[in-house]
C-alpha atoms as a PDB file:
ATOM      1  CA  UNK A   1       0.000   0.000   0.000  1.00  0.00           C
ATOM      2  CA  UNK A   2       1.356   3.472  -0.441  1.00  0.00           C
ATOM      3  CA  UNK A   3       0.699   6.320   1.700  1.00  0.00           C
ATOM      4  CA  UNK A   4      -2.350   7.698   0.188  1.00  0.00           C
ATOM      5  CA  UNK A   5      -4.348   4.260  -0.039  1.00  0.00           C
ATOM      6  CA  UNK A   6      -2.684   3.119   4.048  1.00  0.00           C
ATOM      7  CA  UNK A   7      -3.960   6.957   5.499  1.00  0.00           C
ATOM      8  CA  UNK A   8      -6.900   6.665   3.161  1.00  0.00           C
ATOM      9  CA  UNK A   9      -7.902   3.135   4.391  1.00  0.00           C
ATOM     10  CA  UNK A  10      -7.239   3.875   7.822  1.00  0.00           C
ATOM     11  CA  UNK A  11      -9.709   7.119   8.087  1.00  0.00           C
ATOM     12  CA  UNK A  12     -12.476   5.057   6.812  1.00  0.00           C
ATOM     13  CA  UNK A  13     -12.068   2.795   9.431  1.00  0.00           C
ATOM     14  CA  UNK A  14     -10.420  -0.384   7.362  1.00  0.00           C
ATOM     15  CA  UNK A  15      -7.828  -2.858   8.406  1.00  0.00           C
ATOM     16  CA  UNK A  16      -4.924  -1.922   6.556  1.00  0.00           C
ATOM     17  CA  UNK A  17      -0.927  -3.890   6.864  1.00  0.00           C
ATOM     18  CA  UNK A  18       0.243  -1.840   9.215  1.00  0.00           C
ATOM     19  CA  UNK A  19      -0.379   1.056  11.352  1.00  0.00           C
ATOM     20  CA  UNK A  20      -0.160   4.332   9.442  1.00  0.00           C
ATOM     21  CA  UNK A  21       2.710   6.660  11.230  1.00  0.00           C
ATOM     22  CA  UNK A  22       1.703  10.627  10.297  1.00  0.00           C
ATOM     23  CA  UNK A  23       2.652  12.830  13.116  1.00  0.00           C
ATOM     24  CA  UNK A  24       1.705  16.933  12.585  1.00  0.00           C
ATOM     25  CA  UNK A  25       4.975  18.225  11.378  1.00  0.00           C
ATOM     26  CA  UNK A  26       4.910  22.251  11.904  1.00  0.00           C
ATOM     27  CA  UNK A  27       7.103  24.071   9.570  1.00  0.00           C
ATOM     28  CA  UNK A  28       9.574  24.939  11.930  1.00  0.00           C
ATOM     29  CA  UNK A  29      10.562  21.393  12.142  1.00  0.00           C
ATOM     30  CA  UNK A  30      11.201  21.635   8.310  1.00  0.00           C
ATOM     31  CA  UNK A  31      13.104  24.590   8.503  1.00  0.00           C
ATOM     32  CA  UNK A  32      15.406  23.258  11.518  1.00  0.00           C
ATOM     33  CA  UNK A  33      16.265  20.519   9.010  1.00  0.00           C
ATOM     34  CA  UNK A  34      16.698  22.121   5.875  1.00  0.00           C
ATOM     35  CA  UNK A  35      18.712  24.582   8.449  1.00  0.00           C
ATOM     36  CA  UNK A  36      16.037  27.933   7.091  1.00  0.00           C
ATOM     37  CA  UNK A  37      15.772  30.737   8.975  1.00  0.00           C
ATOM     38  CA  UNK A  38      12.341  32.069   8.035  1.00  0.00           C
ATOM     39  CA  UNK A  39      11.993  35.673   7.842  1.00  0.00           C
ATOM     40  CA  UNK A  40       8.758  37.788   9.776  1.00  0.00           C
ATOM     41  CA  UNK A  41       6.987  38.294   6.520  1.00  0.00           C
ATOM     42  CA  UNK A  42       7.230  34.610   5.194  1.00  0.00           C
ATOM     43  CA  UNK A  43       6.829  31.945   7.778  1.00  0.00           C
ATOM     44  CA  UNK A  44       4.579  29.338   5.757  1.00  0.00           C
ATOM     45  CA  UNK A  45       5.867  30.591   1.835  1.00  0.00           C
ATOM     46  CA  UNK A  46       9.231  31.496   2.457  1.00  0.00           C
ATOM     47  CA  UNK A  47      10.887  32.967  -0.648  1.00  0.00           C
ATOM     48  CA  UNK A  48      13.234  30.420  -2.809  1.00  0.00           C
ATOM     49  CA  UNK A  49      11.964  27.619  -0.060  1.00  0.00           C
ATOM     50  CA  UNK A  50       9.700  25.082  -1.561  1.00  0.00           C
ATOM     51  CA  UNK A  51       8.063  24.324   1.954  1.00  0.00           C
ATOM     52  CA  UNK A  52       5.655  21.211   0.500  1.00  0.00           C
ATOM     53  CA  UNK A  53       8.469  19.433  -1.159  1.00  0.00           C
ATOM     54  CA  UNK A  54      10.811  19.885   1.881  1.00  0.00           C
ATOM     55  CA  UNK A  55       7.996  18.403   3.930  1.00  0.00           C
ATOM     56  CA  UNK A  56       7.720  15.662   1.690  1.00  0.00           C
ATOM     57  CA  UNK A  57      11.525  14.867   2.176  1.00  0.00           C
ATOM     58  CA  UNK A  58      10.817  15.438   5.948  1.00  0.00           C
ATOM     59  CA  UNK A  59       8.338  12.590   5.770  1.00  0.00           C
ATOM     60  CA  UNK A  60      10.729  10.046   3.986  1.00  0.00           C
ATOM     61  CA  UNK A  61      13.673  10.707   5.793  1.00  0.00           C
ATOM     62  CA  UNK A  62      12.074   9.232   8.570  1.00  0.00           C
ATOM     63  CA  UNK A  63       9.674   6.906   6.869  1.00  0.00           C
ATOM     64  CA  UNK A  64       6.231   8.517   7.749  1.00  0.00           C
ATOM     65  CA  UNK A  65       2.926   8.767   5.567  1.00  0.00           C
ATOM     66  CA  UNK A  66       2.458  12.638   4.487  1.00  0.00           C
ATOM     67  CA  UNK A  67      -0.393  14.105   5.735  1.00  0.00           C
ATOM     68  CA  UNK A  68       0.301  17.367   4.861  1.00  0.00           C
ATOM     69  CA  UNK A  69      -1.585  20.530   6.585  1.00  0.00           C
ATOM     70  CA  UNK A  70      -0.388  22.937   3.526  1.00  0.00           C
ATOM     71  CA  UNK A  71      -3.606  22.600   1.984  1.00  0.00           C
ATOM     72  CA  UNK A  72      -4.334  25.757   4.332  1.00  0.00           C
ATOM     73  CA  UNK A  73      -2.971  29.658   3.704  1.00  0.00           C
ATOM     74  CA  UNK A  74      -0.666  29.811   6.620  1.00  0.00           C
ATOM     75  CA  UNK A  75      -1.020  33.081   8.693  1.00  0.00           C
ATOM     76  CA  UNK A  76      -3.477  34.601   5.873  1.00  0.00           C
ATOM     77  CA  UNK A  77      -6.647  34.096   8.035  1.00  0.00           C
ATOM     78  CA  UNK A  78      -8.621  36.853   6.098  1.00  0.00           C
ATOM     79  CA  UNK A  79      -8.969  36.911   2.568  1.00  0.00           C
ATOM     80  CA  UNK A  80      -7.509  38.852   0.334  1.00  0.00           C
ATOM     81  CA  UNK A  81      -9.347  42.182  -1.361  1.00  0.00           C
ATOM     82  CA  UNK A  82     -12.485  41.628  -3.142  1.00  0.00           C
ATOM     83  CA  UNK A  83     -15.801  43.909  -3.867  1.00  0.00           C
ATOM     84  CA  UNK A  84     -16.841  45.305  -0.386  1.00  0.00           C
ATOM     85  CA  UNK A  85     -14.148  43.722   1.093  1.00  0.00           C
ATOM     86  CA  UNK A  86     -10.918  46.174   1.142  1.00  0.00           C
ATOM     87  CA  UNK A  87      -7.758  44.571   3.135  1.00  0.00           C
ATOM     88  CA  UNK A  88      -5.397  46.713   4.509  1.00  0.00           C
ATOM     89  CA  UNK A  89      -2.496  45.265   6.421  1.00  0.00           C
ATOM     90  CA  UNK A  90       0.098  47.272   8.875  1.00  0.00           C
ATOM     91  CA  UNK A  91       2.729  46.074  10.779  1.00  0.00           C
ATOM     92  CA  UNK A  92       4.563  47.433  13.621  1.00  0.00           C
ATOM     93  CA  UNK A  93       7.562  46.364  15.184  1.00  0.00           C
ATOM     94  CA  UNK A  94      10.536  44.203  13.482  1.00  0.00           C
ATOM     95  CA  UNK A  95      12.474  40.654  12.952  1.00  0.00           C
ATOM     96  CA  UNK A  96      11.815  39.015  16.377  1.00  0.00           C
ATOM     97  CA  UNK A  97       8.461  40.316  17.065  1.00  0.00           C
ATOM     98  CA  UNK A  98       5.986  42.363  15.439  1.00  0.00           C
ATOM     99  CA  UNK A  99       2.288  42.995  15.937  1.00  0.00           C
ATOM    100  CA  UNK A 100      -0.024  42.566  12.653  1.00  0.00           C
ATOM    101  CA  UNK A 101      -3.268  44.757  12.364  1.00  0.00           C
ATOM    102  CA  UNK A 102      -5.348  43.738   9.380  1.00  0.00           C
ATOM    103  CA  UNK A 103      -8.384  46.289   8.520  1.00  0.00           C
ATOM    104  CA  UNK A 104     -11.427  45.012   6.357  1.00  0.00           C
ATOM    105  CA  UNK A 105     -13.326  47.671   5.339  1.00  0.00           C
ATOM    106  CA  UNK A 106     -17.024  47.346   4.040  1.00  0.00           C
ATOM    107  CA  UNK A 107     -20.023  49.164   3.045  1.00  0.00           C
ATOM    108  CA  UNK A 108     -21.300  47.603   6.502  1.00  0.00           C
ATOM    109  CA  UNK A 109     -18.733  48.950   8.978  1.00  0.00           C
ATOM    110  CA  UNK A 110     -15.097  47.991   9.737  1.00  0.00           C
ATOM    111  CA  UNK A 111     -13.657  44.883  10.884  1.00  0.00           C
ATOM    112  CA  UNK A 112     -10.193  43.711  12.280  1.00  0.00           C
ATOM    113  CA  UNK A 113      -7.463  41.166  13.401  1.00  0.00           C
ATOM    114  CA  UNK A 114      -4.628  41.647  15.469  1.00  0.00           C
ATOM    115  CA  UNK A 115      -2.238  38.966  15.618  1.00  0.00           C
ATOM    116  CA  UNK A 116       1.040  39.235  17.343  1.00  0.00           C
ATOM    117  CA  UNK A 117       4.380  37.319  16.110  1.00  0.00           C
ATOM    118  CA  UNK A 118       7.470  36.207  18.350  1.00  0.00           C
ATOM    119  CA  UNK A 119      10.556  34.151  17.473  1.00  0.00           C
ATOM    120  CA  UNK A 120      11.019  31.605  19.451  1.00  0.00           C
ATOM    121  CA  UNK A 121      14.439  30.462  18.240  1.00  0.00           C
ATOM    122  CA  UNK A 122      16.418  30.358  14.970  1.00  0.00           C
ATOM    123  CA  UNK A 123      14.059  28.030  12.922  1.00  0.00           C
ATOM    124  CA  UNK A 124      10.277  29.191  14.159  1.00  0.00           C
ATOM    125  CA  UNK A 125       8.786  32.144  15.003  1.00  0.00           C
ATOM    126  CA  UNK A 126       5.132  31.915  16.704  1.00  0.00           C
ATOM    127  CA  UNK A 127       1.843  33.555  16.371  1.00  0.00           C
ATOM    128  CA  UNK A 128      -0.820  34.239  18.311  1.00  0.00           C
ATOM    129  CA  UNK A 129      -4.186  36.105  17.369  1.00  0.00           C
ATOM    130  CA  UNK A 130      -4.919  39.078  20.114  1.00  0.00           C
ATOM    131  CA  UNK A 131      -8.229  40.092  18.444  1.00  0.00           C
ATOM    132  CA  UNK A 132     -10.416  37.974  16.118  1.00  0.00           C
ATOM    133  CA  UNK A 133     -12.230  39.346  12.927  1.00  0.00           C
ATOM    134  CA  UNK A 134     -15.670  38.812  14.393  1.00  0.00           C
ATOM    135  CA  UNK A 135     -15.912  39.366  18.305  1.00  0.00           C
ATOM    136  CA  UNK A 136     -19.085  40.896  18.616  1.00  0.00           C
ATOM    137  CA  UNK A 137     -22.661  40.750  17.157  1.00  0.00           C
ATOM    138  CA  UNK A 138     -21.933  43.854  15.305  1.00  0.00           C
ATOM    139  CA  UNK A 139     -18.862  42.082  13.602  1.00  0.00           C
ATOM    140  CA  UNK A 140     -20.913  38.999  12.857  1.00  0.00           C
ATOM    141  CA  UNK A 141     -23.366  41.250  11.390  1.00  0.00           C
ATOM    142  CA  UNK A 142     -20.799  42.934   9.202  1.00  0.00           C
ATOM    143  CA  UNK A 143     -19.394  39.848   7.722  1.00  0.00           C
ATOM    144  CA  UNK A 144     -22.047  37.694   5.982  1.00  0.00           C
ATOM    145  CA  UNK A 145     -23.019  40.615   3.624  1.00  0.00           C
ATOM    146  CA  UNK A 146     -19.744  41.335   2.268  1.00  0.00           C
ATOM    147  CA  UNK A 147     -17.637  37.906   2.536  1.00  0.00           C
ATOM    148  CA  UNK A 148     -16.102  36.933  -0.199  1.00  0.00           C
ATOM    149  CA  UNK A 149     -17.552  33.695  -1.616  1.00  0.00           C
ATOM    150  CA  UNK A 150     -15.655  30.205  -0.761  1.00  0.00           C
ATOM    151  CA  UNK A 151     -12.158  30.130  -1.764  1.00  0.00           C
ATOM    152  CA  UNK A 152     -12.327  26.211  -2.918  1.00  0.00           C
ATOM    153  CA  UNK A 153      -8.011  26.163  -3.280  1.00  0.00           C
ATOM    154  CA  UNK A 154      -5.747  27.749  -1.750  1.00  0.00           C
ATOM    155  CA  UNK A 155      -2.046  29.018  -2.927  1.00  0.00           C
ATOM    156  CA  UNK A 156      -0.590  26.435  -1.458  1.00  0.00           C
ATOM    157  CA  UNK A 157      -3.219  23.269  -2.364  1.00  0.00           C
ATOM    158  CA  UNK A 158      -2.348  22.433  -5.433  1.00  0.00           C
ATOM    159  CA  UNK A 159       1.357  22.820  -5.172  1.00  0.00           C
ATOM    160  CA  UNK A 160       1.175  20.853  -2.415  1.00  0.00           C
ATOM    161  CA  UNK A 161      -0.707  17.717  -3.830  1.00  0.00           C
ATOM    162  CA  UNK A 162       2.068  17.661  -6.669  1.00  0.00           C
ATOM    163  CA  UNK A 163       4.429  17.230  -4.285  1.00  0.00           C
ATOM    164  CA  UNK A 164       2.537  14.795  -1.972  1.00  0.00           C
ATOM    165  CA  UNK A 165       1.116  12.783  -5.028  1.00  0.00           C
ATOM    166  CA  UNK A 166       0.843   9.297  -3.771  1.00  0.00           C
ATOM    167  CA  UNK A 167       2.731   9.240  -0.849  1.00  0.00           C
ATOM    168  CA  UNK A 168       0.096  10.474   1.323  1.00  0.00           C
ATOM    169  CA  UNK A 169      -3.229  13.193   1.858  1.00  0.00           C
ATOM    170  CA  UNK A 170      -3.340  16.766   1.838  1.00  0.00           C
ATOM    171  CA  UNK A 171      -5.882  18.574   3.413  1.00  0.00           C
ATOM    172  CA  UNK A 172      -6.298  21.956   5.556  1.00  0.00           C
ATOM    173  CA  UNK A 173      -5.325  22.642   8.791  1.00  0.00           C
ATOM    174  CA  UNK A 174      -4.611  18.698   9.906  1.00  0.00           C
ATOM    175  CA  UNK A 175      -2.611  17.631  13.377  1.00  0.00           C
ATOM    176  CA  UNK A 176      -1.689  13.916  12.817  1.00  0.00           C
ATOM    177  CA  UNK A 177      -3.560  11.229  11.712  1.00  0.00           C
ATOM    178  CA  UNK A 178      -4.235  10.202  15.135  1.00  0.00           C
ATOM    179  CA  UNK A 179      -6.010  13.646  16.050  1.00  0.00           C
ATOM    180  CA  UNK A 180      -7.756  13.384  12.758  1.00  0.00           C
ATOM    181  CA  UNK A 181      -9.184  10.304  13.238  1.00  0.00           C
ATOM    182  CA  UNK A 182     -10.159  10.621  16.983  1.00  0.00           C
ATOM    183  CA  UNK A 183     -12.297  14.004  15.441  1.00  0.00           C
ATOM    184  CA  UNK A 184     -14.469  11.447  13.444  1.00  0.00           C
ATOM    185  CA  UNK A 185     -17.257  10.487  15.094  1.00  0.00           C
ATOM    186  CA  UNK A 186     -17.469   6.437  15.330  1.00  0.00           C
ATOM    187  CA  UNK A 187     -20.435   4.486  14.362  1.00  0.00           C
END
């Protein structure tokens, strides 16, 4: 069995010939062994980095099935300009930490995100969000009117599969097979 048929087996519930090993691999861990030193601006699409085949590599060089969480856009947790949806982003401070204020404005009022960044060593730098996009019942308000629609792929999805192909799954915002298949309810 390869990767994708073992993880896909084993999250319907089938016996499979032997246990699938996926553990959630954050991209620091990547970067640590690929020795990258991500910069403030670029900590899930680093510049000249190809992140999903480097976690790919990650995966065989210690034999595990790819379950890859780069189906998601990183840090980008509100989406990009669109009609009555502008984006503005500012940032404030510099390499080791920095606070990120995003501003959507819309024909419905103003909405925004503050997320706050820290290095934590050479190879990862952590985030945090301070304020969320929708807090209140005004903000909630705000947002169904002037979302954008569904973004169905995202930068990094289809990148990613390549990469993956059939030595495992992709799919947003994973942690491990194990946590992914304790989240499905059993019948």
């Amino acid at each position: 069995m390869n990767g994708r048929e073992l993880l896909t087996a084993t999250l319907q519930g089938k016996r499979t010939d032997r246990v699938a090993v996926s553990p959630f691999i954050a991209p620091n861990n990547i970067y640590e062994m690929f020795q990258l030193h991500p910069g403030d601006r670029h900590i899930f699409d680093p510049p000249d980095f190809d992140l999903a085949e480097k976690f790919v590599a990650y995966h065989d060089h210690f034999g595990f099935e790819v379950l890859s969480p780069r189906g998601h856009n990183g840090d980008s947790y509100v989406p990009s300009s669109a009609e009555n949806w502008e984006v503005s982003v500012t940032r404030e401070g510099g390499p080791r930490q920095q606070h990120r204020i995003t501003t959507v404005r819309t024909p419905a009022g103003e909405l925004r995100q503050i997320m706050n960044f820290e290095r934590s060593s050479p190879h990862m730098i952590v985030l945090a969000v301070e304020k969320y996009l929708i807090e209140t019942h005004q903000d909630f308000e705000i947002s169904p009117s002037t979302f954008p629609g569904a973004v169905h792929e995202s930068r990094h999805g289809t990148p990613c599969r390549k990469a993956v192909g059939d030595k495992g799954l992709v799919n947003p915002c994973t942690h491990g097979a194990f946590n992914t298949i304790c989240a499905i309810p059993q019948t």
